[in-house]
Protein backbone atom coordinates (compact mmCIF):
# COMPACT_ATOMS: atom_id res chain seq x y z
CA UNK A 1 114.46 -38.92 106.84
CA UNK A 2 111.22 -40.73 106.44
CA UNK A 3 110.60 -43.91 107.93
CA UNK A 4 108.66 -46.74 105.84
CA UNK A 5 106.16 -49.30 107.29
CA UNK A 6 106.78 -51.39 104.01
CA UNK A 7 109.89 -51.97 101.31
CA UNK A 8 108.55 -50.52 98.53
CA UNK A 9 109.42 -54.36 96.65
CA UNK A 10 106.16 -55.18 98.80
CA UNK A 11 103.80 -53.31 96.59
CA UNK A 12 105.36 -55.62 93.91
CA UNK A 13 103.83 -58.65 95.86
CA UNK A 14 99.89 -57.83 95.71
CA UNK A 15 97.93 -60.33 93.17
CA UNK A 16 96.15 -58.45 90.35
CA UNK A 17 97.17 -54.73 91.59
CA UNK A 18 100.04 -52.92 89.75
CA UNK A 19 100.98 -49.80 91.91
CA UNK A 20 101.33 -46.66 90.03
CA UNK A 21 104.47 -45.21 91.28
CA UNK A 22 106.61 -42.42 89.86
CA UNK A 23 108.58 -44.70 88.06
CA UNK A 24 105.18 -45.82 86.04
CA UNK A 25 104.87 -41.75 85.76
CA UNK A 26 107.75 -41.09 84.07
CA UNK A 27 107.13 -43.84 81.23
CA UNK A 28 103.62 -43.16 80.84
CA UNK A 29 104.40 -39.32 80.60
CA UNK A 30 102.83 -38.63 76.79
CA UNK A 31 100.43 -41.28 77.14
CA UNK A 32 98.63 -39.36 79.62
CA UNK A 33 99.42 -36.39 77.75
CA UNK A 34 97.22 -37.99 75.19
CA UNK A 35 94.66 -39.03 77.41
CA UNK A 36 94.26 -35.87 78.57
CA UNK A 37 94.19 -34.33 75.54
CA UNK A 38 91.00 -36.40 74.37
CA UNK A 39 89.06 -34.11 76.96
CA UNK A 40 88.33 -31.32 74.44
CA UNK A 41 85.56 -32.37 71.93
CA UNK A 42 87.59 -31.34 68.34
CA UNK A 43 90.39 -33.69 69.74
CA UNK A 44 88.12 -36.73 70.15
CA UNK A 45 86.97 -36.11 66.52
CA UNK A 46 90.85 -35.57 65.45
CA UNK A 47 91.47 -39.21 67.17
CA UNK A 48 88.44 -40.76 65.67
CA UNK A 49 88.53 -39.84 62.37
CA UNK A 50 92.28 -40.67 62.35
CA UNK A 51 93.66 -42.50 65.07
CA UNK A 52 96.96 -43.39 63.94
CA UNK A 53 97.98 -39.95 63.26
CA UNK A 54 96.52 -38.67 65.92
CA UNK A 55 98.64 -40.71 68.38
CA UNK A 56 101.80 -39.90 66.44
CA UNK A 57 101.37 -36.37 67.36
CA UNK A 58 102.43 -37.79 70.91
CA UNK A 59 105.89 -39.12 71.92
CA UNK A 60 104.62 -42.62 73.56
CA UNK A 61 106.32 -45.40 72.80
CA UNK A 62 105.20 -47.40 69.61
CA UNK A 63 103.86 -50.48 72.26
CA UNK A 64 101.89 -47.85 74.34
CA UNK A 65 100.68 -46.54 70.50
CA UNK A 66 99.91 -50.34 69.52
CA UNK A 67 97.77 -50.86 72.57
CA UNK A 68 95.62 -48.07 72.62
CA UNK A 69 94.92 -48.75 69.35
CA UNK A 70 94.16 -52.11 70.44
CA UNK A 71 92.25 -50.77 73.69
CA UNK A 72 94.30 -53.41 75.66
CA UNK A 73 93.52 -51.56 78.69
CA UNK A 74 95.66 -54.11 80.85
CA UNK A 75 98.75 -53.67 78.31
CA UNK A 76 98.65 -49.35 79.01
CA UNK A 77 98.63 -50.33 82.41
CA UNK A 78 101.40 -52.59 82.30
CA UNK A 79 103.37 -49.68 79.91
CA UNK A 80 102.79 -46.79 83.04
CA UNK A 81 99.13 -46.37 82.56
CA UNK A 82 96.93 -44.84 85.34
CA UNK A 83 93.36 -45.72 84.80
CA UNK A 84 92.14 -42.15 86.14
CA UNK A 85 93.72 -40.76 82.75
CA UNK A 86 93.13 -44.14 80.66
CA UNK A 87 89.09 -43.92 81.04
CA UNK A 88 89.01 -40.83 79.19
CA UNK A 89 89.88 -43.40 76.08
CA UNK A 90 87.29 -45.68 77.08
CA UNK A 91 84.86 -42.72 77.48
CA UNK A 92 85.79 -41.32 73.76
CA UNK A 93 84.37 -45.16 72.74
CA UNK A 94 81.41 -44.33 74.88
CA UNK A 95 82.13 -47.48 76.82
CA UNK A 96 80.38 -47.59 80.61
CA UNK A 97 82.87 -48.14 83.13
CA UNK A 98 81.58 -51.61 83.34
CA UNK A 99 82.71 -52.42 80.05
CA UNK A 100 86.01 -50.80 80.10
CA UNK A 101 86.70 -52.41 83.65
CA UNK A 102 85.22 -55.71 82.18
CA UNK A 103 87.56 -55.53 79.30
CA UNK A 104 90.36 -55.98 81.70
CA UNK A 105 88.93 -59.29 82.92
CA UNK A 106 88.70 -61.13 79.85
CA UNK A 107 84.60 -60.91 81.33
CA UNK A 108 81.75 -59.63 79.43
CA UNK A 109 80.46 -56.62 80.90
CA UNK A 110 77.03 -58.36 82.12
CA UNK A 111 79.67 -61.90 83.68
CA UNK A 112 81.80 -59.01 85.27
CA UNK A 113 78.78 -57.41 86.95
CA UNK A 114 77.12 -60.24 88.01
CA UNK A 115 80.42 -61.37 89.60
CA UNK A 116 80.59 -57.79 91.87
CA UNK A 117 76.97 -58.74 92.57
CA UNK A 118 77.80 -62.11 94.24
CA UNK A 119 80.63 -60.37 96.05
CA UNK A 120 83.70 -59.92 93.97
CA UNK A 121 86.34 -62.17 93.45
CA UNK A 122 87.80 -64.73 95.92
CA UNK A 123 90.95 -63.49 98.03
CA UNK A 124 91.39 -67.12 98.84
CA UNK A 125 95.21 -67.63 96.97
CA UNK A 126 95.80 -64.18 95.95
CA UNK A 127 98.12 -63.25 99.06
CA UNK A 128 101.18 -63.47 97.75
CA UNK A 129 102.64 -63.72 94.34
CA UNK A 130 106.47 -64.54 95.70
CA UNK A 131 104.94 -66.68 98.03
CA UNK A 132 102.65 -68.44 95.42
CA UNK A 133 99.69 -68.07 98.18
């Protein structure tokens, strides 16, 4: 039996990180199916031209169909989302990484680089989410 160095409740305890776990997986199943999908060029044009029935072509839930829509990319996260198979979205919108990992900050691209510039954000109060530190 394998031993753990951490109860896995602890990964629910780290300030601005959502783990992806195979719970997560499970429920984001089709929308990385999706995601995936948007890798060949004739189904990028299929999505563009008609997103809506594009995505219905895909068993996701109508929330994880809402936000992509939306490009909430916090929201797919929060529905299962893993952001190696979500930034093939933001690439099909020919978004830099910047902006799509700007767009999760409520930052405009340029605030959210000069922020990484003068070091990221502060760690000071983020240790604990039970612990409100």
């Amino acid at each position: 039996m394998r031993t753990r160095l951490y109860s896995l409740s602890e990964l629910n305890d780290i300030p601005g990180t959502t783990v992806f776990n195979a719970r997560r997986s499970r429920e984001a199943y089709h929308l990385h199916k999706f995601c995936m999908s948007l890798m060949d060029a004739t189904n990028r044009a299929e999505f563009k031209d008609h997103e809506r029935a594009y995505l219905d072509k895909f068993k996701m839930s109508e929330e994880q169909k809402r936000a992509v829509q939306d490009r909430d990319f916090n929201k797919l996260i929060d529905l299962g989302g893993n952001i190696y198979f979500l930034v093939k979205l933001s690439n099909t919108d020919g978004w830099s990484t910047q902006r799509a990992v700007s767009s999760m900050t409520g930052m405009t691209a340029d605030e959210y680089a000069a922020m990484m510039r003068a070091g990221g954000r502060s760690p000071e109060g983020q240790r604990s989410i039970r612990e409100g530190n």
